[in-house]
C-alpha atoms as a PDB file:
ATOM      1  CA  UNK A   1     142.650  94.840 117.352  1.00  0.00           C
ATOM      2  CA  UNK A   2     143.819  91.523 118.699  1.00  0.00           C
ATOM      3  CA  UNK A   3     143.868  91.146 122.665  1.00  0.00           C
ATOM      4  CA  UNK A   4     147.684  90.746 123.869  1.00  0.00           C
ATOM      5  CA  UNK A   5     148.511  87.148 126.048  1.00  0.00           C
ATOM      6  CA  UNK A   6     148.397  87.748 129.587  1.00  0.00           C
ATOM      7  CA  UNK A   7     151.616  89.287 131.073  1.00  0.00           C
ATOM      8  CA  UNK A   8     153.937  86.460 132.865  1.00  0.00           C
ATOM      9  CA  UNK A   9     155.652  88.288 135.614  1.00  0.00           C
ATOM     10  CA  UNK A  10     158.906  86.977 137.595  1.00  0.00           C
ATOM     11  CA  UNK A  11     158.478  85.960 141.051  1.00  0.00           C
ATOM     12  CA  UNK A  12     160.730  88.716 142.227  1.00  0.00           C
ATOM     13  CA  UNK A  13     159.884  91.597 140.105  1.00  0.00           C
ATOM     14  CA  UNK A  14     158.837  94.706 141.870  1.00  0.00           C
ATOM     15  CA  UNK A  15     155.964  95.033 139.207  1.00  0.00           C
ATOM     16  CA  UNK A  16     153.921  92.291 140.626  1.00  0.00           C
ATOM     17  CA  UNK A  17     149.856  92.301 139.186  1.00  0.00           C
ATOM     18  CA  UNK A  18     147.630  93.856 141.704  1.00  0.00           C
ATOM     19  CA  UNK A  19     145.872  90.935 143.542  1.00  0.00           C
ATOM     20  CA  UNK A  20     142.403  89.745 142.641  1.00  0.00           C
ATOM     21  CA  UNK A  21     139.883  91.163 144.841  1.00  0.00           C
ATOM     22  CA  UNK A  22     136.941  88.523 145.782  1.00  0.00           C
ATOM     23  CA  UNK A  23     133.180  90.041 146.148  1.00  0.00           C
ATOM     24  CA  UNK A  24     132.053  88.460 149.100  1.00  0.00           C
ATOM     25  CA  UNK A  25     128.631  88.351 149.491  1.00  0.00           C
ATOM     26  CA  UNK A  26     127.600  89.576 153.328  1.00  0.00           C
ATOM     27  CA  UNK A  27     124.129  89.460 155.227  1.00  0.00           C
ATOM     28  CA  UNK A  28     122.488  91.162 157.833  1.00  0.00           C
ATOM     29  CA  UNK A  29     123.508  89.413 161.046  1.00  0.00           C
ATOM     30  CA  UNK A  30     126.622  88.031 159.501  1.00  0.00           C
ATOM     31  CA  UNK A  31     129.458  87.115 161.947  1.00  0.00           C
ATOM     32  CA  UNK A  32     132.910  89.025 160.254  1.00  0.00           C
ATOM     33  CA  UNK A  33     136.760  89.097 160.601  1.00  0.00           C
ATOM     34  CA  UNK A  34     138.883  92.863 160.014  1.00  0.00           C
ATOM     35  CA  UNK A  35     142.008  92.740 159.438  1.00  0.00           C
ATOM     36  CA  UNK A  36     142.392  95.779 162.135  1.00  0.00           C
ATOM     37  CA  UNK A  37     139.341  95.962 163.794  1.00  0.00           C
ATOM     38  CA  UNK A  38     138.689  91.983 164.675  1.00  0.00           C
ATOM     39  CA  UNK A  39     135.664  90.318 165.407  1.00  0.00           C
ATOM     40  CA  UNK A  40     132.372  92.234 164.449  1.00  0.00           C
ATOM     41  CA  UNK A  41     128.807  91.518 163.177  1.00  0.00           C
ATOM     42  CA  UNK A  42     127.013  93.458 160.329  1.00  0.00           C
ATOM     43  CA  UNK A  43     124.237  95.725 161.384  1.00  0.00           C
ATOM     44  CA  UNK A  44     122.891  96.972 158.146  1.00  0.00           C
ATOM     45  CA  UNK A  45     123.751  96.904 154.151  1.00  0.00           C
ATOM     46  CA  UNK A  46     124.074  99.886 152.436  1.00  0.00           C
ATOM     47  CA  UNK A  47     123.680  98.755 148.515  1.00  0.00           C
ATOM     48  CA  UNK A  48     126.048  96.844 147.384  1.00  0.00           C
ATOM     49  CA  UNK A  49     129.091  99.273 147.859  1.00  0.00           C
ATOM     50  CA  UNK A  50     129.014 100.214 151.658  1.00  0.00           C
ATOM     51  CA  UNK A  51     128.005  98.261 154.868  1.00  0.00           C
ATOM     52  CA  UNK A  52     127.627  98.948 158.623  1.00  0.00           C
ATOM     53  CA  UNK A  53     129.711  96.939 160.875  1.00  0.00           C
ATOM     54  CA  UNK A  54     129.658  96.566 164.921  1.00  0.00           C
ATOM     55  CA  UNK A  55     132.943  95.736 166.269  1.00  0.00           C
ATOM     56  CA  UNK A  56     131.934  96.553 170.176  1.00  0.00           C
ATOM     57  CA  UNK A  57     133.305 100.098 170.196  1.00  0.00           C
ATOM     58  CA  UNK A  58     130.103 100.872 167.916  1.00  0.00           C
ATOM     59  CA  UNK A  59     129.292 100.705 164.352  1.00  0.00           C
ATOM     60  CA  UNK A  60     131.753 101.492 161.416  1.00  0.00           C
ATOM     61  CA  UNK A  61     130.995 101.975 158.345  1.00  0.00           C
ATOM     62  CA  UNK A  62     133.193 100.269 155.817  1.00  0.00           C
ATOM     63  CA  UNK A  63     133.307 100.433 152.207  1.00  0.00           C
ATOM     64  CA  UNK A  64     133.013  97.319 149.823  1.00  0.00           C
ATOM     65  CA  UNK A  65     134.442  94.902 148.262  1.00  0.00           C
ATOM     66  CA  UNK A  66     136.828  94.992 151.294  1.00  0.00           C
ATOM     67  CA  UNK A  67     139.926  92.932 151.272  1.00  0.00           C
ATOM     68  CA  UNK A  68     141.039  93.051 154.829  1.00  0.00           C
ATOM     69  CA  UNK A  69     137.343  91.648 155.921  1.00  0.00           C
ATOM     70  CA  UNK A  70     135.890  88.124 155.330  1.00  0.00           C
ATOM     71  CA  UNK A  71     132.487  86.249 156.571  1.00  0.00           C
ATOM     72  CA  UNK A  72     132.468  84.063 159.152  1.00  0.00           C
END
């Protein structure tokens, strides 16, 4: 079966592709951004799907690839 082109979509359409996710790659000790939460540091890695994040209120655990978070 041959692969179809990649769709072209209008700059207006409502049907827009869902946006590429990056993996970032984060270490323990890491400085991070949230979207929501601001300014935290990673405590501890959980594989390579979950993470444990201090933002001063005390740790959250967020789940990853995350797009509202970047490194520092």
């Amino acid at each position: 079966m041959a692969t179809s082109p990649r769709r072209k979509y209008h700059a207006s359409s409502p049907f827009q592709p869902a946006p590429t996710v990056l993996d970032e790659v984060y270490e323990v000790g890491a400085r991070v951004t949230h979207n929501s939460l601001g300014l935290g540091r990673v405590v501890s890695i959980e594989g390579t799907r979950s993470a444990q994040i201090d933002f001063g209120s005390g740790p959250q655990h967020i789940l990853l690839p995350c797009a509202a978070m970047t490194n520092l």
